[in-house]
N, C-alpha and C. Protein backbone atom coordinates (compact mmCIF):
# COMPACT_ATOMS: atom_id res chain seq x y z
N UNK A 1 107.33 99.70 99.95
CA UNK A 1 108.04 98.49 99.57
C UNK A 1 109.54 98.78 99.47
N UNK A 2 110.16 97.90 99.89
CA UNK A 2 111.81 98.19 100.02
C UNK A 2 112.28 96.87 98.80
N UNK A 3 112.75 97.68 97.86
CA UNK A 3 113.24 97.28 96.19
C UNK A 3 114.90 96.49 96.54
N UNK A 4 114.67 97.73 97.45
CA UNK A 4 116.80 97.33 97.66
C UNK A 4 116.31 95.32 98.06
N UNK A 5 115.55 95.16 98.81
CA UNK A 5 115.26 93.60 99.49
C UNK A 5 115.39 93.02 98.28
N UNK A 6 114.57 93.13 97.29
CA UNK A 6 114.15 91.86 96.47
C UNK A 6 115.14 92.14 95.51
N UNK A 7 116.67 93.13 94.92
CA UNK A 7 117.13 93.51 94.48
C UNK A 7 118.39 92.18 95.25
N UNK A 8 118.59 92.46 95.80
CA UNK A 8 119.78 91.73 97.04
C UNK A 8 118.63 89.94 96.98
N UNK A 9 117.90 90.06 97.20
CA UNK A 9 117.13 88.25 97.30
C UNK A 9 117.31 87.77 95.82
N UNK A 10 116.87 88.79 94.54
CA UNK A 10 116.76 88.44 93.25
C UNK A 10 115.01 87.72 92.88
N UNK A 11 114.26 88.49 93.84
CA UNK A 11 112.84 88.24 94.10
C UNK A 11 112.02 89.21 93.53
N UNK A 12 110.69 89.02 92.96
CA UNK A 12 109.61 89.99 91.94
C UNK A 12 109.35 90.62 93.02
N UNK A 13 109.27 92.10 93.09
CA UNK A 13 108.42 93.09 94.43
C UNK A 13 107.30 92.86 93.84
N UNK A 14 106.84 92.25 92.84
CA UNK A 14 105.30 92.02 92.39
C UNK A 14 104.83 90.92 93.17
N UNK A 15 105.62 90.26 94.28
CA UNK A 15 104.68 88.99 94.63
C UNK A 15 104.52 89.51 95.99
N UNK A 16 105.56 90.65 96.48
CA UNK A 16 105.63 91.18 97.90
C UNK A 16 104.18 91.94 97.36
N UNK A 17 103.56 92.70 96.61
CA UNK A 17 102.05 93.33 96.61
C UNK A 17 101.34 92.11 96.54
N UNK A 18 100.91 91.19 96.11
CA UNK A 18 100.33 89.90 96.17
C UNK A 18 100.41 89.48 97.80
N UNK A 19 101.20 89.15 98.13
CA UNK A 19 101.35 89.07 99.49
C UNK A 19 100.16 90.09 100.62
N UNK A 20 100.85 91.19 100.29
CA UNK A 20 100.27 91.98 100.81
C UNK A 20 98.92 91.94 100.76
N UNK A 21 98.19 91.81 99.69
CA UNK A 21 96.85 91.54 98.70
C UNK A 21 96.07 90.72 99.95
N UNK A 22 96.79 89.84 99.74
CA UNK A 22 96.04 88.42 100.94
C UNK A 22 95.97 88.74 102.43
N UNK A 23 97.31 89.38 102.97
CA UNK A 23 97.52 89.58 104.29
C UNK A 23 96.66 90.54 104.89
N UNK A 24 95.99 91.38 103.84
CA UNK A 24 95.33 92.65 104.65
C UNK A 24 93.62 92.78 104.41
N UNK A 25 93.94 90.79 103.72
CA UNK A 25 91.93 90.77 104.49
C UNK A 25 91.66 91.00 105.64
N UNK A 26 90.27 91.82 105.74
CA UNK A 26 89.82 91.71 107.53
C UNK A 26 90.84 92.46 108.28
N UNK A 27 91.79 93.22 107.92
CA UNK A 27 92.87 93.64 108.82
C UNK A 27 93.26 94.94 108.52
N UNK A 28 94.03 96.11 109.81
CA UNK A 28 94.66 97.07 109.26
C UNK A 28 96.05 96.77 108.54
N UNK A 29 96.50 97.64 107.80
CA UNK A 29 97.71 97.58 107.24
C UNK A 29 98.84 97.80 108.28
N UNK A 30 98.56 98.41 109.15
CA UNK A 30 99.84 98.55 110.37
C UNK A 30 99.84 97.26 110.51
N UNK A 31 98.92 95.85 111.13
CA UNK A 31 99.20 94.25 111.44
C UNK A 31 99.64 93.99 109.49
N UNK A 32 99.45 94.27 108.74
CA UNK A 32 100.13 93.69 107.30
C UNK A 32 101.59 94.12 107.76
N UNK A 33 101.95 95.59 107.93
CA UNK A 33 103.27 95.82 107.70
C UNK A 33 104.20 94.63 108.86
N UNK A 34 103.19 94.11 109.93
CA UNK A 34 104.54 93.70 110.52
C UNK A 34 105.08 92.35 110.48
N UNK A 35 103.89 91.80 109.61
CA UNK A 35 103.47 90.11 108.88
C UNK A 35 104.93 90.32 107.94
N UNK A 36 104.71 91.28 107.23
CA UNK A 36 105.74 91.43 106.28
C UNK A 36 106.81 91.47 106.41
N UNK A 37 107.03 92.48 107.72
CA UNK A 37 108.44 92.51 108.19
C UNK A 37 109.00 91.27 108.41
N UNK A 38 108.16 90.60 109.67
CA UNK A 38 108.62 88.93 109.43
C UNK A 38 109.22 87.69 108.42
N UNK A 39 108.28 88.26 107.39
CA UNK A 39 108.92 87.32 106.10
C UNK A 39 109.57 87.79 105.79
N UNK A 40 110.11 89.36 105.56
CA UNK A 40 111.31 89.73 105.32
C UNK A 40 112.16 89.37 106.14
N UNK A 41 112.24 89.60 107.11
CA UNK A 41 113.33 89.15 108.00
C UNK A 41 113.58 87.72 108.43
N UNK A 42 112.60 86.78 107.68
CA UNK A 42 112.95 85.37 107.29
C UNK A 42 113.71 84.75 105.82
N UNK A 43 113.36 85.82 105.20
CA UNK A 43 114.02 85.81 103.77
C UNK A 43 112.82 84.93 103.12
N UNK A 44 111.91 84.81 103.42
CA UNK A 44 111.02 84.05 102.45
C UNK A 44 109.52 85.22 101.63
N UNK A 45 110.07 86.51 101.75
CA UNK A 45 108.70 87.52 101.16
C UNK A 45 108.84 87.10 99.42
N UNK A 46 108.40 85.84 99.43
CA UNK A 46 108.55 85.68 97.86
C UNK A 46 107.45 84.19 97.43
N UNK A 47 106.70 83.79 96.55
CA UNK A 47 106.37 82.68 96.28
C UNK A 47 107.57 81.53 96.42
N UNK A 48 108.59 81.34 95.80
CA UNK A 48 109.47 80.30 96.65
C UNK A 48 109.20 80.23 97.77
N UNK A 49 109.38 81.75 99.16
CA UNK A 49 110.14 81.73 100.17
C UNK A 49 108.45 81.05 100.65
N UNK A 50 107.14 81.48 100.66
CA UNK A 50 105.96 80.87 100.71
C UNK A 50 106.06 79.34 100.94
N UNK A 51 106.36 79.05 99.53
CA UNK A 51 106.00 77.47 99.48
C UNK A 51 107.18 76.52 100.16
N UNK A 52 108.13 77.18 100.06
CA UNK A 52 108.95 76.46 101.16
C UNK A 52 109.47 76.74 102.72
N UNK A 53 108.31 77.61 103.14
CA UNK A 53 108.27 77.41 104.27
C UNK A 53 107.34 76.64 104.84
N UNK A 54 107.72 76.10 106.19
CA UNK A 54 106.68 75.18 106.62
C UNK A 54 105.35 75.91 107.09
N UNK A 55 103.89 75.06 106.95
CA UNK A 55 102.70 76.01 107.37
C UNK A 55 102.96 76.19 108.70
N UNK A 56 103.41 75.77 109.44
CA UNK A 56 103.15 75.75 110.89
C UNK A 56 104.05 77.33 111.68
N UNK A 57 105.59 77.27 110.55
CA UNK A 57 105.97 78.14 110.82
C UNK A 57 105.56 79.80 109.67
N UNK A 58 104.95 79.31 108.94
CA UNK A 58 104.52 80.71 108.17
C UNK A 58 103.10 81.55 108.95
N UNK A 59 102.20 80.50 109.52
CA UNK A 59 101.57 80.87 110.28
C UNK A 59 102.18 81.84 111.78
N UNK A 60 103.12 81.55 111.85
CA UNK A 60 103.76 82.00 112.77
C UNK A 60 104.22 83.79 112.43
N UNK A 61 105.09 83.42 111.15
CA UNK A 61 105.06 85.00 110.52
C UNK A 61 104.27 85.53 110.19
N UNK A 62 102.81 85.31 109.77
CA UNK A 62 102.30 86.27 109.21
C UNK A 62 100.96 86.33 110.65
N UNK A 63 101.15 85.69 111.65
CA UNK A 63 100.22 86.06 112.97
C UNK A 63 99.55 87.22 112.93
N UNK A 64 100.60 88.51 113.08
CA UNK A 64 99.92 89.75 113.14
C UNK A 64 99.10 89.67 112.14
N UNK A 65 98.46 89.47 111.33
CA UNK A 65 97.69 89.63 110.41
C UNK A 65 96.56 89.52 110.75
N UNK A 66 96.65 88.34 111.65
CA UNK A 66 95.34 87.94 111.78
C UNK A 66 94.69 87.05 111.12
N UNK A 67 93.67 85.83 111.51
CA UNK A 67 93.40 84.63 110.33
C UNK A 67 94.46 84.23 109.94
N UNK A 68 95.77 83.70 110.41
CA UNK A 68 97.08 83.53 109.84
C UNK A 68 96.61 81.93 109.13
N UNK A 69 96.02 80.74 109.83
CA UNK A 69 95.88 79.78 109.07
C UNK A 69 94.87 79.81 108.12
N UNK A 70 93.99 80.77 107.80
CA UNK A 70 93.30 80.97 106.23
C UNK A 70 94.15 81.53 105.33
N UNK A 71 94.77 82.52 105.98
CA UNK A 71 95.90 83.32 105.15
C UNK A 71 97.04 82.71 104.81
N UNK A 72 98.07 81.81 105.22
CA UNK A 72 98.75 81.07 105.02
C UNK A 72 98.19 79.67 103.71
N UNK A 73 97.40 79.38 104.28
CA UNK A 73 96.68 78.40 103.02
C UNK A 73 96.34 79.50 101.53
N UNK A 74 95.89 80.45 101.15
CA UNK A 74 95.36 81.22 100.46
C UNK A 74 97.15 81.81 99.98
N UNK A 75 97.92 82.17 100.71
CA UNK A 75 99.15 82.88 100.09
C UNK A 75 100.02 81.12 99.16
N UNK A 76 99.40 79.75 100.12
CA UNK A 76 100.35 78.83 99.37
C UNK A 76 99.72 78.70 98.02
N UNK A 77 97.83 78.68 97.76
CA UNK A 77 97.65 78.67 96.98
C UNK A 77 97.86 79.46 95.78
N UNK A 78 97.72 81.04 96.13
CA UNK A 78 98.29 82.13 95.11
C UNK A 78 99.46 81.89 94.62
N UNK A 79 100.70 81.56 95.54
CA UNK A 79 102.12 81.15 94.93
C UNK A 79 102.25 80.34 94.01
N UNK A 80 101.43 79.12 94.02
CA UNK A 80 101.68 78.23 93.93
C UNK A 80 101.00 77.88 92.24
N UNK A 81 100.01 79.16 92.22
CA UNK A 81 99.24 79.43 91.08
C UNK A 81 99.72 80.13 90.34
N UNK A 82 100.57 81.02 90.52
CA UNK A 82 101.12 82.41 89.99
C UNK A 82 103.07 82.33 89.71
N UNK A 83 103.69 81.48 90.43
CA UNK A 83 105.23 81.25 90.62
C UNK A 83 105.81 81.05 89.12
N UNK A 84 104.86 80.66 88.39
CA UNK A 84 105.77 80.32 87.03
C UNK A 84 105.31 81.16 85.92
N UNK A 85 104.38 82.19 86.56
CA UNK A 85 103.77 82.41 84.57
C UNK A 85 103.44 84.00 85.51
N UNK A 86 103.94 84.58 86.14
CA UNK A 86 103.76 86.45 86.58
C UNK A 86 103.55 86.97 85.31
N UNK A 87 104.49 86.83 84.75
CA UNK A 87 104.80 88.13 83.23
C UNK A 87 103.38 87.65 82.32
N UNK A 88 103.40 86.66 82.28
CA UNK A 88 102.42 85.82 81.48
C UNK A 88 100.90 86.51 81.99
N UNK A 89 100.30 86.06 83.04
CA UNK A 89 99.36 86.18 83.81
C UNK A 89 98.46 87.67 83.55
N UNK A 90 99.78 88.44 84.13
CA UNK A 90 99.44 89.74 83.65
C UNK A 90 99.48 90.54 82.22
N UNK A 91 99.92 89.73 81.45
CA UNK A 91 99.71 90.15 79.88
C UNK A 91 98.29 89.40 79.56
N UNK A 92 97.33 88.70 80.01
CA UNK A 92 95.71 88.41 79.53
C UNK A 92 95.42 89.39 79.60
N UNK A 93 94.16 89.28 79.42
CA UNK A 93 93.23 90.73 79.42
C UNK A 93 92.45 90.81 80.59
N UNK A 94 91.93 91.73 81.15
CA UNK A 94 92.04 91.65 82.69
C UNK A 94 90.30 91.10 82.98
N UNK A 95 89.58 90.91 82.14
CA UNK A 95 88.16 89.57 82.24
C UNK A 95 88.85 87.85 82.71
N UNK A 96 89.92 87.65 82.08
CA UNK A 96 90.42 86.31 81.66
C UNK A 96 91.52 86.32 83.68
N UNK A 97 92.60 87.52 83.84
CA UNK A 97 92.99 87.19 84.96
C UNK A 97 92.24 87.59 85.75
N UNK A 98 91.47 88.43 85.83
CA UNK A 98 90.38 88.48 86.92
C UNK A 98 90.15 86.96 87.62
N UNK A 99 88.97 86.99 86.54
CA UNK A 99 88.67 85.30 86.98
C UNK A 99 89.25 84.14 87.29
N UNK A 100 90.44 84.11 87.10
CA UNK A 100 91.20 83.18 87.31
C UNK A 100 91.61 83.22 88.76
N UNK A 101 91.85 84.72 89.46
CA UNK A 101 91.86 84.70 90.63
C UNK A 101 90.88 84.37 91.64
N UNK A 102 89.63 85.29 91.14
CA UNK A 102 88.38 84.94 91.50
C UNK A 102 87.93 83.08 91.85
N UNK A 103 89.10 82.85 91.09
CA UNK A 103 88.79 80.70 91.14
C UNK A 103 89.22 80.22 92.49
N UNK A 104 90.39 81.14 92.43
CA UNK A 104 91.27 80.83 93.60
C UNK A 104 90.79 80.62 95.32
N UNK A 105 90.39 80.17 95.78
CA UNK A 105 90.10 79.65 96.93
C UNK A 105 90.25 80.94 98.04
N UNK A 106 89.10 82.05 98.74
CA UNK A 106 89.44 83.09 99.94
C UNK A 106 89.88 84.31 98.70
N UNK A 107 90.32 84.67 96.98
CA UNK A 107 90.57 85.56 96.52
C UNK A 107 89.33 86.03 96.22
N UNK A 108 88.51 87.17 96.81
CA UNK A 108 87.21 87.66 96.24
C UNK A 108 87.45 89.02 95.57
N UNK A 109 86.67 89.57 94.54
CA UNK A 109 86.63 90.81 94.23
C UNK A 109 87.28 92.12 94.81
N UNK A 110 87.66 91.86 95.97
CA UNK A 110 88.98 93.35 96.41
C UNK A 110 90.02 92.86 96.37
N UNK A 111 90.71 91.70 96.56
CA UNK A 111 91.83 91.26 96.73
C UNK A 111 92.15 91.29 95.24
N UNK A 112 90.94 90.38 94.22
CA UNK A 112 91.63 90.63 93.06
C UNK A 112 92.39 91.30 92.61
N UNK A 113 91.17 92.77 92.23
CA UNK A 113 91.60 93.79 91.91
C UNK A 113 92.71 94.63 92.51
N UNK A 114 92.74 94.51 93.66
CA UNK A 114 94.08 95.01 94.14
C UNK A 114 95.02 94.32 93.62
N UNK A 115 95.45 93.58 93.37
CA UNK A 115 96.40 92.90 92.74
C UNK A 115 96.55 92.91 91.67
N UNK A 116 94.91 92.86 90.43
CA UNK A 116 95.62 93.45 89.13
C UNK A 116 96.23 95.05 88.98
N UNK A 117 95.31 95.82 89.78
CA UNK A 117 96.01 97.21 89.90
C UNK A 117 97.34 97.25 90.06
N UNK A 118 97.50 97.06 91.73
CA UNK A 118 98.83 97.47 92.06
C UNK A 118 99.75 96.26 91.88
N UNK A 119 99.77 95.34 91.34
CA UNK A 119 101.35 94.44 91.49
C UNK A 119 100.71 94.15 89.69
N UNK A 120 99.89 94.11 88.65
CA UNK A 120 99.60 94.46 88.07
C UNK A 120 99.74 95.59 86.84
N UNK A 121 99.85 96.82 87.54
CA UNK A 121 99.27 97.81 87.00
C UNK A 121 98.15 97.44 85.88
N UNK A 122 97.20 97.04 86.23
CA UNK A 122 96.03 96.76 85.03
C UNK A 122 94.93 97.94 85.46
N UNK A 123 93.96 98.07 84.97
CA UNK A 123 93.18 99.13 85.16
C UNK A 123 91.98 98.94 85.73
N UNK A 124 91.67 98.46 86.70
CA UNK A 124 90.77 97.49 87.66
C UNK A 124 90.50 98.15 89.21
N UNK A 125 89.35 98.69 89.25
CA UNK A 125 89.14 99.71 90.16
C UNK A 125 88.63 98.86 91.55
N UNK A 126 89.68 98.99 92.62
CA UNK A 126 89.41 98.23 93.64
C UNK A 126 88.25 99.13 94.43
N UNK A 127 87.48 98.29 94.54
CA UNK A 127 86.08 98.69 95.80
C UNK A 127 86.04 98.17 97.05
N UNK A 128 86.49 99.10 98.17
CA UNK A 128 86.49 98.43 99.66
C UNK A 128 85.37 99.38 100.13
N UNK A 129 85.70 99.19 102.08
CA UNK A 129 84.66 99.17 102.37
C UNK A 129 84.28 101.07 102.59
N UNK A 130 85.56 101.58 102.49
CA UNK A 130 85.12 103.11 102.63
C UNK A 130 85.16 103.29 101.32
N UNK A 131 85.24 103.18 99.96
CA UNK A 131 84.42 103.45 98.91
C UNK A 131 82.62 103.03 98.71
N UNK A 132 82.58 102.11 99.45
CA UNK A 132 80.86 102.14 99.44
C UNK A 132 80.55 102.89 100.78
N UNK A 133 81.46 103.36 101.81
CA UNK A 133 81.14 104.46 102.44
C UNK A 133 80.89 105.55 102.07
N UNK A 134 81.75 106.05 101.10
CA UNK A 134 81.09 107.54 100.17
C UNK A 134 80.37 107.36 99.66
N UNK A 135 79.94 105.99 98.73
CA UNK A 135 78.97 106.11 97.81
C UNK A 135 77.51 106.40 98.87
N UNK A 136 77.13 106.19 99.91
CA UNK A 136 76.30 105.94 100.82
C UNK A 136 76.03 107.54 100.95
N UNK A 137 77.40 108.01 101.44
CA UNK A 137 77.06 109.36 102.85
C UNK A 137 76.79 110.23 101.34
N UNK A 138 77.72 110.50 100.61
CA UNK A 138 77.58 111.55 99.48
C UNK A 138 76.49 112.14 99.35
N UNK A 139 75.47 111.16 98.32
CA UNK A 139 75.79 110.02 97.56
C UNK A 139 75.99 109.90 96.79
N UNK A 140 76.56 108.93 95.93
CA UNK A 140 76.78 109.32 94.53
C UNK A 140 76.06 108.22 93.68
N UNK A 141 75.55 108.68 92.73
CA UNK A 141 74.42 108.19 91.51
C UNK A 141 75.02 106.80 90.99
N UNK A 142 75.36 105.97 92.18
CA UNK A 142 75.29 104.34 91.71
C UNK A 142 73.77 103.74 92.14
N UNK A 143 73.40 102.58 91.20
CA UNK A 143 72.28 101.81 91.57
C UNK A 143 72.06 100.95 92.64
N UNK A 144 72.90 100.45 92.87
CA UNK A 144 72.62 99.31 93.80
C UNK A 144 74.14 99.60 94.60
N UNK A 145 73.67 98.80 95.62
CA UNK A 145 75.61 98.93 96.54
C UNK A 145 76.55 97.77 96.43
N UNK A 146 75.78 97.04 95.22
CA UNK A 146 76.65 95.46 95.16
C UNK A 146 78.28 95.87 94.42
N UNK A 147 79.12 95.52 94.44
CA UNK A 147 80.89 95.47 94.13
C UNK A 147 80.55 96.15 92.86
N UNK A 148 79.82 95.12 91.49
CA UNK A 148 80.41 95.22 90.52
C UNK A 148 79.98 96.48 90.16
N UNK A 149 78.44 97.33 90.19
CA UNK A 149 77.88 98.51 90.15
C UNK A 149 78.61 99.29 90.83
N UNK A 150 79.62 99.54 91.66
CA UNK A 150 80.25 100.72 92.42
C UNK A 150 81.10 100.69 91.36
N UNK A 151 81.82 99.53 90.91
CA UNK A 151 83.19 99.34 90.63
C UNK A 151 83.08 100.02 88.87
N UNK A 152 81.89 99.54 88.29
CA UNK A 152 81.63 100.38 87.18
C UNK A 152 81.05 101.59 86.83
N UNK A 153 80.69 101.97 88.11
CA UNK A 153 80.44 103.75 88.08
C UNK A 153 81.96 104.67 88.18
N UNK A 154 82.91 103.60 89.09
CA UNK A 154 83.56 104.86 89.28
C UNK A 154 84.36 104.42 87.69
N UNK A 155 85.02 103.12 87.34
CA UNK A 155 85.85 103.07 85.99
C UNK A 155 85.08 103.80 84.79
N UNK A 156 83.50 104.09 84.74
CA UNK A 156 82.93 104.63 83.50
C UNK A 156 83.56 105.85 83.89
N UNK A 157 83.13 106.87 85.34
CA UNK A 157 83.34 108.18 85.11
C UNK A 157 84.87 108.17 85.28
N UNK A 158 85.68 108.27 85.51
CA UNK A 158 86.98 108.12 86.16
C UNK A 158 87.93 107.83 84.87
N UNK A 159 87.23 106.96 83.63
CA UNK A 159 87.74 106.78 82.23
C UNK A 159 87.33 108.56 81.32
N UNK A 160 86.03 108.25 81.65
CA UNK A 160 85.29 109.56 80.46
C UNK A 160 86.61 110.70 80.85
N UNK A 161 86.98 110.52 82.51
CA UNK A 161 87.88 112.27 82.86
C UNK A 161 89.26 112.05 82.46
N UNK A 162 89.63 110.91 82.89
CA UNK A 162 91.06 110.51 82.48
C UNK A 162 91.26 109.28 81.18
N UNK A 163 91.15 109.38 80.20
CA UNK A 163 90.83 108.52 79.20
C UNK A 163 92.07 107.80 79.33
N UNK A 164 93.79 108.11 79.03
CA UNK A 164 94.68 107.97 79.34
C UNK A 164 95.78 107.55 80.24
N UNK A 165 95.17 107.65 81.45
CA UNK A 165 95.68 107.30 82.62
C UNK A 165 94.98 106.60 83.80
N UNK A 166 94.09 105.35 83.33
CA UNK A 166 93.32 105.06 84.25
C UNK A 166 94.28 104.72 85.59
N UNK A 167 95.42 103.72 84.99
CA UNK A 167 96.07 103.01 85.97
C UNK A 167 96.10 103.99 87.13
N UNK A 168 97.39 105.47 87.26
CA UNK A 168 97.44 106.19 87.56
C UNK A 168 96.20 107.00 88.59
N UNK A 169 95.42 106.91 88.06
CA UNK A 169 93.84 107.74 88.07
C UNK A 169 93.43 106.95 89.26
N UNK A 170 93.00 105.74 88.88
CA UNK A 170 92.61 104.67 89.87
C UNK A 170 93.40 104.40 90.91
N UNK A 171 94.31 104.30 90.96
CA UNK A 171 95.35 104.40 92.37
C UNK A 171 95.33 105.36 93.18
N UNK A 172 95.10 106.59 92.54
CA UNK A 172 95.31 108.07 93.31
C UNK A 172 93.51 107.59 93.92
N UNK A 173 92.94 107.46 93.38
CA UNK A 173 91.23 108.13 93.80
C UNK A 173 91.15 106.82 94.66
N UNK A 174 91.51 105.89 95.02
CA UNK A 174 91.48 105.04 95.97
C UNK A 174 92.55 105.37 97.26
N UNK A 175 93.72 105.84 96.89
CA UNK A 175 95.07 106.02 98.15
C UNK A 175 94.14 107.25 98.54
N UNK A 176 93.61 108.14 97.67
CA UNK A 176 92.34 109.14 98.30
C UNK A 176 91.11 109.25 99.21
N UNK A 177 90.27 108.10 98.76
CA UNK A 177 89.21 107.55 99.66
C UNK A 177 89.64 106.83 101.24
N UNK A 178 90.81 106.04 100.72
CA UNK A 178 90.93 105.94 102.12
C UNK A 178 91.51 106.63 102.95
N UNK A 179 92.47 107.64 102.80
CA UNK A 179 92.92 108.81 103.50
C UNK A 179 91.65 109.38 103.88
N UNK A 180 90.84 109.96 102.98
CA UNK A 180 89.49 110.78 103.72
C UNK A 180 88.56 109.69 104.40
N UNK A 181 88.73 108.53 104.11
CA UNK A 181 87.94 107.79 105.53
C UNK A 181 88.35 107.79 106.76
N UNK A 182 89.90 107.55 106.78
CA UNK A 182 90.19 106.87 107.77
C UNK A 182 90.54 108.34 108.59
N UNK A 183 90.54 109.53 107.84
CA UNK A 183 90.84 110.91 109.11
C UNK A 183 89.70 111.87 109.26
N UNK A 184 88.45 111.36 108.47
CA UNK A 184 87.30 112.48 108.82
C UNK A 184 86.40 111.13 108.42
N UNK A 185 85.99 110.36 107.84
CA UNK A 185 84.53 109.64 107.84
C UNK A 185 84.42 108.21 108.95
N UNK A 186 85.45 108.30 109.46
CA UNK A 186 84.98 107.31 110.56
C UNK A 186 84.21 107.32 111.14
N UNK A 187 83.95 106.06 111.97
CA UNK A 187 82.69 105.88 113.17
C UNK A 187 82.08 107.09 113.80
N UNK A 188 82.79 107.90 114.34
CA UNK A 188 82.35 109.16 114.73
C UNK A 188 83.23 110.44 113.85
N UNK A 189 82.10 110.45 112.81
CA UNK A 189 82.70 111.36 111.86
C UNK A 189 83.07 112.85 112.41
N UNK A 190 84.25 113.31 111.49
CA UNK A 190 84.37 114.72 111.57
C UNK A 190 84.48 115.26 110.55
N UNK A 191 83.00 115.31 110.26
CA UNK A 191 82.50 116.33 109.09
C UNK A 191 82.89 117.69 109.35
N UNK A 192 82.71 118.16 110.50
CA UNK A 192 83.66 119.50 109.92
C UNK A 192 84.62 120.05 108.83
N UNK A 193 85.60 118.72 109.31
CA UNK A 193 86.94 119.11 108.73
C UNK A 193 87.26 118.79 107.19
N UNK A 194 86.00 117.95 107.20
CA UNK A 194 86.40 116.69 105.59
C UNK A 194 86.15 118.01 104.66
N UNK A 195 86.94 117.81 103.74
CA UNK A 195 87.23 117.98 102.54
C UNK A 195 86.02 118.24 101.76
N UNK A 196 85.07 117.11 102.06
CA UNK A 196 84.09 116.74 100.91
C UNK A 196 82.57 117.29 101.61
N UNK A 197 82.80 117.99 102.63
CA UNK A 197 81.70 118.50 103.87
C UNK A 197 80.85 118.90 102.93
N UNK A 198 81.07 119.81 101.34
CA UNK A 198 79.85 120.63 101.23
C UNK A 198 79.23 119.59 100.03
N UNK A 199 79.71 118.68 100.06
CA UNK A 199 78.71 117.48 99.27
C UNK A 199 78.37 116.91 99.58
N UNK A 200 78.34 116.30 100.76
CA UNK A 200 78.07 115.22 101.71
C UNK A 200 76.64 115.33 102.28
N UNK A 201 75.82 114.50 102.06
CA UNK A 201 74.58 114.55 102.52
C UNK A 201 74.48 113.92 104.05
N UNK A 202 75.38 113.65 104.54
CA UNK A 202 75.61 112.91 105.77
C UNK A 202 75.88 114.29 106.56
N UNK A 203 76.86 115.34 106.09
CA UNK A 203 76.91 116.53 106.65
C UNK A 203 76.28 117.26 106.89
N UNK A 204 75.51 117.69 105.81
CA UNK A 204 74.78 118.80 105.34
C UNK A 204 73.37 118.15 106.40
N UNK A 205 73.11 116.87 106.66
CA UNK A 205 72.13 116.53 107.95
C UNK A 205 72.28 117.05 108.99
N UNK A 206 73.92 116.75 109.35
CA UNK A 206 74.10 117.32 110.31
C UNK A 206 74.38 118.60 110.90
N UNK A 207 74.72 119.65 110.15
CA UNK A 207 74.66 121.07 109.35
C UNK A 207 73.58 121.56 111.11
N UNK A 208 72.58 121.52 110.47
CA UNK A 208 71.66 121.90 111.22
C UNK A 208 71.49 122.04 113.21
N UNK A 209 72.07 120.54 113.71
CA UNK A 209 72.63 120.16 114.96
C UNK A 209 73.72 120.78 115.91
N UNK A 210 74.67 121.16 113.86
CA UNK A 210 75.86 122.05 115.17
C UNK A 210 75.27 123.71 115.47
N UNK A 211 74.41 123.83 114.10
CA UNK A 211 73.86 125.34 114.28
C UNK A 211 73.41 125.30 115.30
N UNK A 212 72.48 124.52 115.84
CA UNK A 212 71.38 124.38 117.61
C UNK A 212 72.58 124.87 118.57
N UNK A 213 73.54 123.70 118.46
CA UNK A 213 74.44 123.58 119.48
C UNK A 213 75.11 125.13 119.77
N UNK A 214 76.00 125.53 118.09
CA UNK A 214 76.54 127.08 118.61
C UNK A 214 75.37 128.30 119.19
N UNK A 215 74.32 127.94 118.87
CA UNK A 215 73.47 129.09 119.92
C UNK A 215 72.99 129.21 120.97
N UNK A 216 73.36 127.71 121.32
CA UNK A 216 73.48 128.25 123.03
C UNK A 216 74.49 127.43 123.38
């Protein structure tokens, strides 16, 4: 995030993560960064700059994204929900803004939480789709694979280790998961190299295959 922007506009960098929040449903973050660039370089990366741009042309900026006219409707509604009461919003307790987003029309359970986390800092453990990828290959001792059961295995253990620093804690072990997805647990994994090879029950299957292979 570039501070110097909203420093020079006189704009919250808390609505540029909100932004972001919405833009990178269904999408990589390389098509977010260049949605963004656009509204930056329209001067509207802000709930004002949102609601007073026209849909026809915001759709236009945030294209790369992808879904630009769900996304465009969903960023007027967030603005438009959030523009007067930020400081406010985020001082509830995070049951009360949860849900309130959760009301919000296209905001489901990752977007939330990404947003109370990071534009936030609340202590709200975002669950995407390569965190229920580890929980799978590992595995790790959650019950079921539904959101809220991932999302309270990792905040129970992840509190018990870091009592003090969830915010912190929770940011790192997510900017974590997806680094080790996206360069060793992809589609065609390379368990070799991962990090997490000698826990991985997805590996340790395959363990056996490369042994065949190196002997002849």
């Amino acid at each position: 995030m570039d501070r110097s922007y909203h420093i020079q506009q006189g704009t919250d960098p808390r609505e540029e993560v909100i932004i972001g929040a919405i833009l990178t449903q269904n999408t990589a973050w390389t098509n977010v960064e260049k949605a963004l660039t656009n509204l930056k370089n329209a001067h509207v990366l802000s709930f004002t700059g949102i609601l007073s741009t026209k849909e026809e042309t915001l759709c236009q900026l945030i294209q790369p994204s992808g879904f630009f006219n769900q996304k465009a409707h969903r960023l007027r509604l967030v603005a438009n929900a959030l523009k007067d009461n930020l400081d406010d919003f985020f001082k509830q307790d995070i049951p009360t803004a949860r849900s309130q987003l959760l009301n919000l029309n296209g905001i489901g359970p990752e977007t939330a939480d990404s947003i109370l986390l990071y534009a936030g800092d609340l202590p709200s453990f975002v669950v995407d789709a390569y965190t229920r990828r580890l929980c799978t290959k590992l595995p790790l001792p959650v019950q079921t694979d539904s959101y809220q059961d991932i999302q309270n295995y990792f905040q129970h253990e992840l509190t018990k280790a870091f009592p003090h620093q969830q915010v912190e804690v929770y940011k790192e072990i997510h900017a974590l998961i997806v680094e080790c997805a996206k360069n060793y647990c992809r589609t065609k994994p390379d368990c070799e190299n991962c990090p997490l090879q000698g826990r991985c029950q997805e590996a340790l299957k395959l363990r056996p295959q490369r042994l065949r292979r190196d002997v002849r």
